[in-house]
C-alpha atoms as a PDB file:
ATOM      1  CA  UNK A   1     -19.039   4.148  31.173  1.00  0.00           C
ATOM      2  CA  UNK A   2     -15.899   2.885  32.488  1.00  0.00           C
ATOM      3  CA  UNK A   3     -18.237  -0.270  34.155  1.00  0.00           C
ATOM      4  CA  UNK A   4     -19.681  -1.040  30.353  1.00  0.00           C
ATOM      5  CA  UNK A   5     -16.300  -0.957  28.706  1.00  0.00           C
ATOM      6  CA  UNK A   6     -14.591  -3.353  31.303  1.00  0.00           C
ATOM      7  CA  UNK A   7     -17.631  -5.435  30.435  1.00  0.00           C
ATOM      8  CA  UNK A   8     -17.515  -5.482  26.733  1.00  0.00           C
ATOM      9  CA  UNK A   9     -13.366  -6.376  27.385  1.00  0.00           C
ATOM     10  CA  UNK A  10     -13.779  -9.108  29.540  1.00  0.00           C
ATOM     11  CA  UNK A  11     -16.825 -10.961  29.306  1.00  0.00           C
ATOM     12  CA  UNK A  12     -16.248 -14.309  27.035  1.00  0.00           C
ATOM     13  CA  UNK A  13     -19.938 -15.433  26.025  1.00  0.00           C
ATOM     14  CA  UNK A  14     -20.651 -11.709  25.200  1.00  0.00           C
ATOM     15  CA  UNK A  15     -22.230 -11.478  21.571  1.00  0.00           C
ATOM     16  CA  UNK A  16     -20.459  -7.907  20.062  1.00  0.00           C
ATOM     17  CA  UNK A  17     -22.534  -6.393  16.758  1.00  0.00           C
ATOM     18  CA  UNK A  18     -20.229  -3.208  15.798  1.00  0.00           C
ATOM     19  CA  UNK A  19     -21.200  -0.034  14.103  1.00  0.00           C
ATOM     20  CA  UNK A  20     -20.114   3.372  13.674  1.00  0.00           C
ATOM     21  CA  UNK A  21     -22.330   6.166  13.849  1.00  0.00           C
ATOM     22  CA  UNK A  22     -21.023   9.059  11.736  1.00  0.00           C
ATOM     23  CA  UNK A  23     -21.905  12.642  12.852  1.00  0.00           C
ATOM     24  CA  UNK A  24     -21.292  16.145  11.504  1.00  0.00           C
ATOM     25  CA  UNK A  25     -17.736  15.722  12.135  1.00  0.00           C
ATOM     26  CA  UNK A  26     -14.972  12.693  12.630  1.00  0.00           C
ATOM     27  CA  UNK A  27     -14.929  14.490  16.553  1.00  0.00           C
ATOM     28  CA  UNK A  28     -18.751  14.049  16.622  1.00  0.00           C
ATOM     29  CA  UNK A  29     -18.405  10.094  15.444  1.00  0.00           C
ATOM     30  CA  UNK A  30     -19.608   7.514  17.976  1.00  0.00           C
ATOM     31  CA  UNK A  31     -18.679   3.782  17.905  1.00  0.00           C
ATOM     32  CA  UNK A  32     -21.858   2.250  19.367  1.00  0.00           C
ATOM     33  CA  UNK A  33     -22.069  -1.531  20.584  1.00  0.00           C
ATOM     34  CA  UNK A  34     -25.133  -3.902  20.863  1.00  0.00           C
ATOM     35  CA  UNK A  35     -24.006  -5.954  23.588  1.00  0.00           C
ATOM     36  CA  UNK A  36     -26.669  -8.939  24.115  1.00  0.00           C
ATOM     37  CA  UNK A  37     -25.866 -11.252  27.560  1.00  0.00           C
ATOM     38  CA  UNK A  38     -27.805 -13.694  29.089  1.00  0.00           C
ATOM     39  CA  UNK A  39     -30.916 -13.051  26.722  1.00  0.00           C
ATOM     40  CA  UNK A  40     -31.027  -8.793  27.045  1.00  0.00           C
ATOM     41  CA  UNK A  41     -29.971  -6.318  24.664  1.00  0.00           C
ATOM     42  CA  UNK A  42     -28.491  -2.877  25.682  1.00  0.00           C
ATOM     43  CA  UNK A  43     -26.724  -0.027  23.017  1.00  0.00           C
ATOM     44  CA  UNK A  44     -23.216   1.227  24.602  1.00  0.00           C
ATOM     45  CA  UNK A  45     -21.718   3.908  22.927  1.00  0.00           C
ATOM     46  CA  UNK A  46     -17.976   5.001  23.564  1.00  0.00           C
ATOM     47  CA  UNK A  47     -17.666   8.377  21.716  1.00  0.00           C
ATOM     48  CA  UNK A  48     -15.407   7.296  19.160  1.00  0.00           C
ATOM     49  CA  UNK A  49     -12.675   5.233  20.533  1.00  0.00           C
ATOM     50  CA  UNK A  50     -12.388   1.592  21.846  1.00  0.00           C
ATOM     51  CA  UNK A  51      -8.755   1.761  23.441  1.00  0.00           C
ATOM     52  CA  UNK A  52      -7.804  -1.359  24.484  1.00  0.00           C
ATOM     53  CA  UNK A  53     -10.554  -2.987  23.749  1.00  0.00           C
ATOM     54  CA  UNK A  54     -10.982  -7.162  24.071  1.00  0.00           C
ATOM     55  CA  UNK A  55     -12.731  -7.689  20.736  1.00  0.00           C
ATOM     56  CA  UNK A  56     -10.498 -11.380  19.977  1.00  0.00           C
ATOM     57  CA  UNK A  57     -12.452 -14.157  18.453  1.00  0.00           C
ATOM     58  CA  UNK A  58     -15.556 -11.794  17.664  1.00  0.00           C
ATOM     59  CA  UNK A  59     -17.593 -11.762  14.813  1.00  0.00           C
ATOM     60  CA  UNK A  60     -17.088  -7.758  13.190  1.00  0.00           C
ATOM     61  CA  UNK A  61     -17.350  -8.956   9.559  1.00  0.00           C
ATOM     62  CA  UNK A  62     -19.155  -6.038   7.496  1.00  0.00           C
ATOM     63  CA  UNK A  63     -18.342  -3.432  10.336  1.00  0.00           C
ATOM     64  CA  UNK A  64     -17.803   0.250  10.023  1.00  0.00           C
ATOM     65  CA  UNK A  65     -14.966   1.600  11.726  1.00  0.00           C
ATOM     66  CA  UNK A  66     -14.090   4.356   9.433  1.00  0.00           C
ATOM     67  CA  UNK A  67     -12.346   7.375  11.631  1.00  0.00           C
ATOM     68  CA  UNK A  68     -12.507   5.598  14.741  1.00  0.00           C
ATOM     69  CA  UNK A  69      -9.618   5.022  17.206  1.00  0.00           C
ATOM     70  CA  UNK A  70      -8.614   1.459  18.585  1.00  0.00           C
ATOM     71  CA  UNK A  71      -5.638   2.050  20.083  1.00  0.00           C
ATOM     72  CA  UNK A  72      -3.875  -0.885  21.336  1.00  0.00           C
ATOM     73  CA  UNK A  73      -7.071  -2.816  20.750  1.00  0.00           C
ATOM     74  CA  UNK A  74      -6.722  -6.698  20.948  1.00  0.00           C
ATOM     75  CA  UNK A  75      -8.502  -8.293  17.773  1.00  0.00           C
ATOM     76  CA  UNK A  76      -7.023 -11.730  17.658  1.00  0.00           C
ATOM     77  CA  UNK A  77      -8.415 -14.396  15.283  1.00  0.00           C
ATOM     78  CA  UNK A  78     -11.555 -11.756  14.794  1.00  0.00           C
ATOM     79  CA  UNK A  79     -13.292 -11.743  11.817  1.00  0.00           C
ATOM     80  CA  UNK A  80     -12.975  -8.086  10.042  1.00  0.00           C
ATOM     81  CA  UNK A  81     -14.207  -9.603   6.584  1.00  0.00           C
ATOM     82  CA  UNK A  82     -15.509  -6.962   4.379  1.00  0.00           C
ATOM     83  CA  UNK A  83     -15.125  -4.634   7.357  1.00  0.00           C
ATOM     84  CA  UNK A  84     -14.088  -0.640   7.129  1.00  0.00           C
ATOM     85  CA  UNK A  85     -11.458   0.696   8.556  1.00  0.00           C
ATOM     86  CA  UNK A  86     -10.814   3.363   6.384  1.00  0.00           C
ATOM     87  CA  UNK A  87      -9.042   6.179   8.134  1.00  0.00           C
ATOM     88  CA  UNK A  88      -8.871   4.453  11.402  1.00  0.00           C
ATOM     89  CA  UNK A  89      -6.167   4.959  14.267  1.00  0.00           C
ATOM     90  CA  UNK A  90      -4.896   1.302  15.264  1.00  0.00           C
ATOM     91  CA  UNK A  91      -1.500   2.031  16.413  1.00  0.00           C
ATOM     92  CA  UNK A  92      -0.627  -0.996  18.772  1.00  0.00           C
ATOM     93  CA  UNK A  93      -3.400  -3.202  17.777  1.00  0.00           C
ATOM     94  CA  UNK A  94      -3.069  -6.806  17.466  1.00  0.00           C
ATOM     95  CA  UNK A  95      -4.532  -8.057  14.640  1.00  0.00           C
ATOM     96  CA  UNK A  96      -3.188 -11.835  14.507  1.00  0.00           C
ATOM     97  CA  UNK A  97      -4.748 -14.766  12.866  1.00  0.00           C
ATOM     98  CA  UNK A  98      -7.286 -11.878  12.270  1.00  0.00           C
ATOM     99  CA  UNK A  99      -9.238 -12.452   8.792  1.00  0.00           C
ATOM    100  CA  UNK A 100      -9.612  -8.896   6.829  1.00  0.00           C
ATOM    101  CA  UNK A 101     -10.193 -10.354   3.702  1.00  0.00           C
ATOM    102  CA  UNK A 102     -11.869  -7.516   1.383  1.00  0.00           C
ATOM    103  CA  UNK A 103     -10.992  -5.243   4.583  1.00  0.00           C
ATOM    104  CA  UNK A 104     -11.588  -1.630   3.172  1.00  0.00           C
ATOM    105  CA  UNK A 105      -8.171   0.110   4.795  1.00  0.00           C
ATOM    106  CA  UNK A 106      -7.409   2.638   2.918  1.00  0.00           C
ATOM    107  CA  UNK A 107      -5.631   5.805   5.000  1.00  0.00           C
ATOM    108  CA  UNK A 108      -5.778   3.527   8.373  1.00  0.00           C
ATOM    109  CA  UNK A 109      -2.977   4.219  10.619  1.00  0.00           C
ATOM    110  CA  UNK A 110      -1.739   0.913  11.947  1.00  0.00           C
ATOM    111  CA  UNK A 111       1.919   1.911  13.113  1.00  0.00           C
ATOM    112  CA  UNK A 112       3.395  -1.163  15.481  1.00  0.00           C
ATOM    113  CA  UNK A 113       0.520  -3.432  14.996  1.00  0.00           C
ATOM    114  CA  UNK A 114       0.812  -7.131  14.723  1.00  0.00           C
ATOM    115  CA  UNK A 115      -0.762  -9.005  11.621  1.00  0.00           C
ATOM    116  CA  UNK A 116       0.897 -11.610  12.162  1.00  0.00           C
ATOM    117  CA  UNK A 117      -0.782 -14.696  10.148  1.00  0.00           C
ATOM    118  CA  UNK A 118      -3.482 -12.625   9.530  1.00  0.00           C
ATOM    119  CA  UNK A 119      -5.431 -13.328   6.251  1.00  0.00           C
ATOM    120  CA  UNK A 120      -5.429  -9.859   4.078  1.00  0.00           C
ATOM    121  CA  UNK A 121      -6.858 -10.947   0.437  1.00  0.00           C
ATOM    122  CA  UNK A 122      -8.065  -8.203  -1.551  1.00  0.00           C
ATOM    123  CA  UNK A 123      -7.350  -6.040   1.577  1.00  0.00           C
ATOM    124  CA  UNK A 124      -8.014  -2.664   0.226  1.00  0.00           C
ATOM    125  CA  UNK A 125      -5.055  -0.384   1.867  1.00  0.00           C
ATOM    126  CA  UNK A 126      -3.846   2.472  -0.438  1.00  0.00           C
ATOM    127  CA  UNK A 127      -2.102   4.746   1.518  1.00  0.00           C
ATOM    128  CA  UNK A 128      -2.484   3.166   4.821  1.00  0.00           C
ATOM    129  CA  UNK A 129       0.513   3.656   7.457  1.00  0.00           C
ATOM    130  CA  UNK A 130       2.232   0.286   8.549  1.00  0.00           C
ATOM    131  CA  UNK A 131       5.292   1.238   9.987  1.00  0.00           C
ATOM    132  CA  UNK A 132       7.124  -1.043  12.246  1.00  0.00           C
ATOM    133  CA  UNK A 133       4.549  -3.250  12.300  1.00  0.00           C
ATOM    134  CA  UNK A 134       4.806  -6.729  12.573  1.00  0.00           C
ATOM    135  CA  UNK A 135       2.930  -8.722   9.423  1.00  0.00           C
ATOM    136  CA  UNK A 136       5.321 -11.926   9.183  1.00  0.00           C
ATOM    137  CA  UNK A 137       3.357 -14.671   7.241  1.00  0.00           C
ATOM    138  CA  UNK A 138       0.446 -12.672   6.357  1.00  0.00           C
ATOM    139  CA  UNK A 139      -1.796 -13.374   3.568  1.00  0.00           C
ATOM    140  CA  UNK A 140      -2.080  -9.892   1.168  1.00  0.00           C
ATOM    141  CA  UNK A 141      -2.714 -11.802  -2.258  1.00  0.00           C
ATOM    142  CA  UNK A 142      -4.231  -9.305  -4.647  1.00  0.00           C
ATOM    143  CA  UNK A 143      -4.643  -6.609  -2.008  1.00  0.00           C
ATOM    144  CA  UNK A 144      -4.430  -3.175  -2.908  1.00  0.00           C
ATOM    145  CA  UNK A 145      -1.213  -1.179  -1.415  1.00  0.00           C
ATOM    146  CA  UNK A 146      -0.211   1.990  -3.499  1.00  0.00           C
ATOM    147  CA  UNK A 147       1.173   4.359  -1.440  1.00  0.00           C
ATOM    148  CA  UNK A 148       1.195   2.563   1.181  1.00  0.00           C
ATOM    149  CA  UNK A 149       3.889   3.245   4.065  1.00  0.00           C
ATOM    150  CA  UNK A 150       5.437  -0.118   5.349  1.00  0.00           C
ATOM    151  CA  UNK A 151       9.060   1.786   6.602  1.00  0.00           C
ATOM    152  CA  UNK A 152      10.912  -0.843   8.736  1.00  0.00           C
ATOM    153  CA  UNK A 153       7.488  -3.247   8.197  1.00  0.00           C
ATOM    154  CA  UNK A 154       8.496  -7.086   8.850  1.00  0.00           C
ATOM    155  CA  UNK A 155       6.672  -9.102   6.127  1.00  0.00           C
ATOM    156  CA  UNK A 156       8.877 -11.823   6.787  1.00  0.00           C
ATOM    157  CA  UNK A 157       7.290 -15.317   4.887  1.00  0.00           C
ATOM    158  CA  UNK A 158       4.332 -13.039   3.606  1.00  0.00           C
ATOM    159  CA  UNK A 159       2.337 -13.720   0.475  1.00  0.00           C
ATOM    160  CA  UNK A 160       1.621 -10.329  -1.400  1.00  0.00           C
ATOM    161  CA  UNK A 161       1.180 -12.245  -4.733  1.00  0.00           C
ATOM    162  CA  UNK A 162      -0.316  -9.675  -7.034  1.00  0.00           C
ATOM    163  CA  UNK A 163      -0.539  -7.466  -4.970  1.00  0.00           C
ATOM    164  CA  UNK A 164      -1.034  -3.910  -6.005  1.00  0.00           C
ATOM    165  CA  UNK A 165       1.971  -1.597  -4.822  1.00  0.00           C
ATOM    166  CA  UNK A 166       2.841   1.449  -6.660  1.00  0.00           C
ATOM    167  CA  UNK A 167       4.670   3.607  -4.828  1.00  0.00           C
ATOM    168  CA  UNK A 168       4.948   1.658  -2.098  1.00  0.00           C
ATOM    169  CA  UNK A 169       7.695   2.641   0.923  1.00  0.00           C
ATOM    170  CA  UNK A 170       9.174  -0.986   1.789  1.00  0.00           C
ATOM    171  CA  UNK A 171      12.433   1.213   3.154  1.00  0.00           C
ATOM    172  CA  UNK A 172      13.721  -1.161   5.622  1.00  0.00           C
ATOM    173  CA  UNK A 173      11.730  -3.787   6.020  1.00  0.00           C
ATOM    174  CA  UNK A 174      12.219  -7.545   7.037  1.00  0.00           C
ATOM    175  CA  UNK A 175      10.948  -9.415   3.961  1.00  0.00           C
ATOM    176  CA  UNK A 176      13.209 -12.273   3.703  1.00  0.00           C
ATOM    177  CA  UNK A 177      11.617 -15.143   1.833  1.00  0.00           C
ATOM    178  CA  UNK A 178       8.357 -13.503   1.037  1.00  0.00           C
ATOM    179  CA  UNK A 179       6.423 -13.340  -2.197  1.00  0.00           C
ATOM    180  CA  UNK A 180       5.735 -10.372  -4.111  1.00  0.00           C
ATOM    181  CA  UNK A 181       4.989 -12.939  -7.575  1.00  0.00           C
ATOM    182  CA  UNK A 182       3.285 -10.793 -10.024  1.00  0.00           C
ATOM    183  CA  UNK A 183       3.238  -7.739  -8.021  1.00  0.00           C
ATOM    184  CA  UNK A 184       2.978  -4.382  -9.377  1.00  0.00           C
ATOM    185  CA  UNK A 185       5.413  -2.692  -7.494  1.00  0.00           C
ATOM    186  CA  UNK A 186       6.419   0.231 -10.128  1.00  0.00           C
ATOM    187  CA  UNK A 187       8.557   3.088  -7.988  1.00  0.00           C
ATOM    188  CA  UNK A 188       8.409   1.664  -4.661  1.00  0.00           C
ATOM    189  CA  UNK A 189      11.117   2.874  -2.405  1.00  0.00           C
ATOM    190  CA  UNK A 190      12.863  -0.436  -1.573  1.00  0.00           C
ATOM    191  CA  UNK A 191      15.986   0.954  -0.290  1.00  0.00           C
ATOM    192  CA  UNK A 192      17.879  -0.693   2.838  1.00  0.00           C
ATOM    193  CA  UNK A 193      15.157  -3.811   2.855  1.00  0.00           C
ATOM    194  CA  UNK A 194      16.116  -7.265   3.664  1.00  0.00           C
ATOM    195  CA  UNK A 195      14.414  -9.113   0.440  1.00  0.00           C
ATOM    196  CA  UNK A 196      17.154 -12.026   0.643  1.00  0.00           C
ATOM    197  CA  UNK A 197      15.185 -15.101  -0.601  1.00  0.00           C
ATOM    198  CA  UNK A 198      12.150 -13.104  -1.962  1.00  0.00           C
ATOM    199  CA  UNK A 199      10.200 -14.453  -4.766  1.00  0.00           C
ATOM    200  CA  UNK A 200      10.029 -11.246  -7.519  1.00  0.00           C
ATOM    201  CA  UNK A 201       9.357 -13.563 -10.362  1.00  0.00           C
ATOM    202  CA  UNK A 202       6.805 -11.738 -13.194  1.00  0.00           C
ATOM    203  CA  UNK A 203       6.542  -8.816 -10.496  1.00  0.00           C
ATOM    204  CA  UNK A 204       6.995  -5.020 -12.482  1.00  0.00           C
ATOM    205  CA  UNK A 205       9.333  -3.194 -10.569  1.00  0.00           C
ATOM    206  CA  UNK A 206       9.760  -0.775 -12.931  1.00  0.00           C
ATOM    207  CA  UNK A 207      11.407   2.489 -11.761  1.00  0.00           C
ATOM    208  CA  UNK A 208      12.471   1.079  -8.241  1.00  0.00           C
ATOM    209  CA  UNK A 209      15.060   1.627  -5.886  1.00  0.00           C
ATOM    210  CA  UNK A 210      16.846  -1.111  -4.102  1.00  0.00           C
ATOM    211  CA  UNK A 211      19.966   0.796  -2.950  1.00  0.00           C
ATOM    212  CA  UNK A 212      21.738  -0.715  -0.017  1.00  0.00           C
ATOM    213  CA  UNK A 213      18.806  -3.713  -0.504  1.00  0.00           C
ATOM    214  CA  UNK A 214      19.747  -7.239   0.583  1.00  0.00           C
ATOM    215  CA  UNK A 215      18.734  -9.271  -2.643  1.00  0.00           C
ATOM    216  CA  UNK A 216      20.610 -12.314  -1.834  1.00  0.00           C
ATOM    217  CA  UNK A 217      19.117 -15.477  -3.539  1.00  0.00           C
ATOM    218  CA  UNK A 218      16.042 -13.082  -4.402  1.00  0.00           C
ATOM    219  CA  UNK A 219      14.234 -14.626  -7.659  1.00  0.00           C
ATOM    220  CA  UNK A 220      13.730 -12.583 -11.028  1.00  0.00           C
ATOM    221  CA  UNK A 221      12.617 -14.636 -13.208  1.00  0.00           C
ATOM    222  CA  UNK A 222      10.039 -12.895 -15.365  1.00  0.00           C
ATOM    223  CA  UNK A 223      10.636  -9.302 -13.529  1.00  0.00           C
ATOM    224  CA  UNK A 224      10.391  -6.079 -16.109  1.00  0.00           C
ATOM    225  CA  UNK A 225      13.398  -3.698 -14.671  1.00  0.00           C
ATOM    226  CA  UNK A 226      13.309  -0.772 -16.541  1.00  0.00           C
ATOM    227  CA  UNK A 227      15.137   1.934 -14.905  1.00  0.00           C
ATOM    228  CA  UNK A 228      15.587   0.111 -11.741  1.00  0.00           C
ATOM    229  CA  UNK A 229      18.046   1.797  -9.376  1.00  0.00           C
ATOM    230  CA  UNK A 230      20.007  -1.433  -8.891  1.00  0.00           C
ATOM    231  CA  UNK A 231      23.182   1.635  -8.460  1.00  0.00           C
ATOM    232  CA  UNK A 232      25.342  -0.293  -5.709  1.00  0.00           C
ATOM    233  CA  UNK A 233      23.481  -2.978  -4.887  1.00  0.00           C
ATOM    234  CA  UNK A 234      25.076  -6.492  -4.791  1.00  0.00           C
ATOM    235  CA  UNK A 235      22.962  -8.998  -7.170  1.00  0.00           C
ATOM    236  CA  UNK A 236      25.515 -11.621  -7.508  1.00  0.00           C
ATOM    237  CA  UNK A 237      23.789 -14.402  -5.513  1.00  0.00           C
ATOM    238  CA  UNK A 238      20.291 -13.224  -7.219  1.00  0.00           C
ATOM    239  CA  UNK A 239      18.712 -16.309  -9.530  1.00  0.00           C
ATOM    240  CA  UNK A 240      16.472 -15.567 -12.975  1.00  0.00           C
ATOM    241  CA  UNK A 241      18.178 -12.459 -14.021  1.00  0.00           C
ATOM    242  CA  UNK A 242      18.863 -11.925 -17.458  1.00  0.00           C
ATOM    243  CA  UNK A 243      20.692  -9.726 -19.186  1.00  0.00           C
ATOM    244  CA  UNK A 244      17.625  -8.071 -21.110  1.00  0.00           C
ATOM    245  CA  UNK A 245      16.858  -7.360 -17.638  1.00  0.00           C
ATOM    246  CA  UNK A 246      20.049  -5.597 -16.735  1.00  0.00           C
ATOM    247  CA  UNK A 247      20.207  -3.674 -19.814  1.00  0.00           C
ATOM    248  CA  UNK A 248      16.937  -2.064 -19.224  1.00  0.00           C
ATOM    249  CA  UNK A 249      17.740  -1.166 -15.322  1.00  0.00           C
ATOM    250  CA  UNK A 250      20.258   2.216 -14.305  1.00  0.00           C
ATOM    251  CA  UNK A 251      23.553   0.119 -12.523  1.00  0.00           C
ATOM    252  CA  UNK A 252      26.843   2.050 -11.945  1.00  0.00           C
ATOM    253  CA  UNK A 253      30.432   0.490 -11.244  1.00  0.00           C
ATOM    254  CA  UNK A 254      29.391  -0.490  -7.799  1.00  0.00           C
ATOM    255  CA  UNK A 255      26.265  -2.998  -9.200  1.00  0.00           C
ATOM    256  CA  UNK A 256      27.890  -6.593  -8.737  1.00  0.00           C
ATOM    257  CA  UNK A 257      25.557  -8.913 -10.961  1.00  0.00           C
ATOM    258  CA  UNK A 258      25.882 -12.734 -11.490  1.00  0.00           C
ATOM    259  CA  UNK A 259      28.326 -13.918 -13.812  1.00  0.00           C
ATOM    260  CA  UNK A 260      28.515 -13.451 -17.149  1.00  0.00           C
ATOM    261  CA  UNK A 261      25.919 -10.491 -16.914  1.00  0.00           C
ATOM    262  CA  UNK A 262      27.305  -6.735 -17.814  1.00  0.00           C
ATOM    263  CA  UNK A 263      26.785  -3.847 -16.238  1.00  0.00           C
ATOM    264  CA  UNK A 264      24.620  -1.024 -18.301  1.00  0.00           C
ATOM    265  CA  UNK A 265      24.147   2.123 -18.367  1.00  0.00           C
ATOM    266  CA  UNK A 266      20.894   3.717 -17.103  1.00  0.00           C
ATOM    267  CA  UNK A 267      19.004   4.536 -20.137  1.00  0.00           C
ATOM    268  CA  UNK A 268      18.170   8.034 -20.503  1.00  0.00           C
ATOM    269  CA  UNK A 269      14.601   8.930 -21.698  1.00  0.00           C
ATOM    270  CA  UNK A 270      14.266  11.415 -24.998  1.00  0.00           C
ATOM    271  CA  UNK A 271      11.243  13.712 -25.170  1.00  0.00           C
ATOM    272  CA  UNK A 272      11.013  15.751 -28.004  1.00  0.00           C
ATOM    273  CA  UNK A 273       8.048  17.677 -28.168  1.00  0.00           C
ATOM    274  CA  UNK A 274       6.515  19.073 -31.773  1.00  0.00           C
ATOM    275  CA  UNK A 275       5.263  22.237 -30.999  1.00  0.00           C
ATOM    276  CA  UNK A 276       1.750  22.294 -32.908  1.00  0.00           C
ATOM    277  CA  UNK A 277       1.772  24.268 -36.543  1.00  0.00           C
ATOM    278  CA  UNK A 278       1.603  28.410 -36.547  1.00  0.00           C
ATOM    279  CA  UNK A 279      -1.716  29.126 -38.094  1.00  0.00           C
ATOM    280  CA  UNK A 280      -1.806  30.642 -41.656  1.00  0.00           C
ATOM    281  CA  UNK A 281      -2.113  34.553 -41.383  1.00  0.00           C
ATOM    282  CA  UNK A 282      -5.435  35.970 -42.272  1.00  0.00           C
ATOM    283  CA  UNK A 283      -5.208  37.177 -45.796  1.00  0.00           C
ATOM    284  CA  UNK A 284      -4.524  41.256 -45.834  1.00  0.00           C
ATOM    285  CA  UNK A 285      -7.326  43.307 -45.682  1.00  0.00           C
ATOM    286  CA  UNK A 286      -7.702  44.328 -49.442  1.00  0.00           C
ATOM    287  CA  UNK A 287      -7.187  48.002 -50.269  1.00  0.00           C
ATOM    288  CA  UNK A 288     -10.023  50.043 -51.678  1.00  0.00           C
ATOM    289  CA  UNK A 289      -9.272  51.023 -54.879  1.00  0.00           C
ATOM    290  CA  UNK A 290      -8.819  55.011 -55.819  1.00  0.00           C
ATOM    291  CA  UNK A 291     -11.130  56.162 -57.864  1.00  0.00           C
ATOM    292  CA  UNK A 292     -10.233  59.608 -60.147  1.00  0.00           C
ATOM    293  CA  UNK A 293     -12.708  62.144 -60.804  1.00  0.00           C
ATOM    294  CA  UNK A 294     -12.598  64.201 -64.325  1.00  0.00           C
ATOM    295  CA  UNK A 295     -12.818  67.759 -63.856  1.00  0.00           C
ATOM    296  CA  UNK A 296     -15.674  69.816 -65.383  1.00  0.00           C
ATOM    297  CA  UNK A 297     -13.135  72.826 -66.155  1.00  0.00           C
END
């Protein structure tokens, strides 16, 4: 086995068609590979897992990787179009100049991989885990990212024009001068991220936090910031704010805000709720009436 897999990792004019073979159970799933070399065709299967595998350059659009493990796989310039990866483990994998357009994602685990210029589009990814990994300049136009974990995440120059983030954890990250344009980005966790430069115009960030966030030169234009937790955060040097905006967003005495803008206060919601009408009573019972009998006497 060991003898296939250095085979499938090294050998340059090998022709990879990728499948995954589900079984009763995720530990019963096989990742099988129809390796074809010098006109022959043989099925390898590798229980499961492809660590460090040498799958760069190959052609793994439409593959199903669901549950598997590539662990500190090399996929370089592949092409994962359409692919699944749902529920995968591709901690360590480098994904660069990699095209996952239409990728299905969703609950992958790709802590410390590298994306870098990697082409994303309509990525599905909802809930996947991307922390510390390294996506500067990648494409995630109208990909799909709620709940999705990007803690400490560089995104440097990236394009997640929108994209679809609701509840997104961007704590920490490196996203200076990318583009979140149109973004739906309603109560991510933005707090302690580097978004100096970034391009918010039109995004929703409605219900946000951006404590201890690095908004320098950031753009607003457009942005809806209702009850954004702008609470100590410096927006001076921010462009496109208004004060609509600022009105609608919760700031305390430590917001700084461009001039001529005025601090607000955070907007408390009132619920009232109309308990529904007591029934009418059931009219009473009526009583019998008592009837007298004359006596005979």
């Amino acid at each position: 086995m060991k003898q296939f897999a250095a085979q499938i990792r090294n050998a340059s004019a090998a022709v990879l068609g990728l499948a995954l073979v589900a079984g009763a159970s995720q530990a019963a799933a096989e990742v099988r590979f129809s390796l074809q070399e010098g006109g022959a065709s043989r099925s390898i299967t590798l229980g499961g897992s492809c660590n460090r595998c040498e799958l760069s350059g190959r052609n793994l659009s439409g593959a199903t990787l669901s549950g598997a493990t590539f662990m500190s796989a090399t996929l370089v310039g592949a092409n994962l179009r359409g692919a699944e990866l749902a529920g995968g483990n591709f901690t360590n994998s480098d994904f660069s100049r990699a095209n996952l357009t239409g990728a299905e994602m969703n609950g992958a685990n790709f802590t410390s991989a590298v994306f870098v210029d990697a082409t994303m589009n309509g990525a599905e990814a909802s809930g996947a885990v991307f922390t510390n990994a390294n996506m500067a300049r990648v494409d995630l136009t109208g990909a799909e990212l709620s709940a999705v974990n990007m803690n400490s995440t560089v995104l440097q120059d990236a394009r997640l024009t929108g994209a679809e983030m609701f509840g997104a954890n961007l704590a920490n990250v490196n996203a200076r001068n990318a583009s979140f344009s149109h973004a739906e980005m309603q109560a991510s966790n933005m707090t302690s991220g580097d978004f100096s430069g970034a391009n918010f115009s039109g995004a929703s960030l409605d219900n946000a936090r951006f404590r201890n966030g690095n908004f320098n030169r950031a753009n607003f234009s457009g942005a809806s910031l209702r009850r954004t937790d702008i609470r100590g955060v410096d927006l001076s040097r921010a462009v496109g704010l208004t004060q609509d905006q600022v009105s609608q967003a919760c700031a305390d005495e430590t917001t700084r805000l461009p001039r001529g803008l005025q601090i607000g206060s955070c907007r408390s919601r009132t619920i009232i709720r109309v308990a529904p009408p007591v029934p009418p009573r059931p009219p009473a019972v009526p009583t019998p009436p008592v009837r007298h009998y004359a006596s005979n006497d």
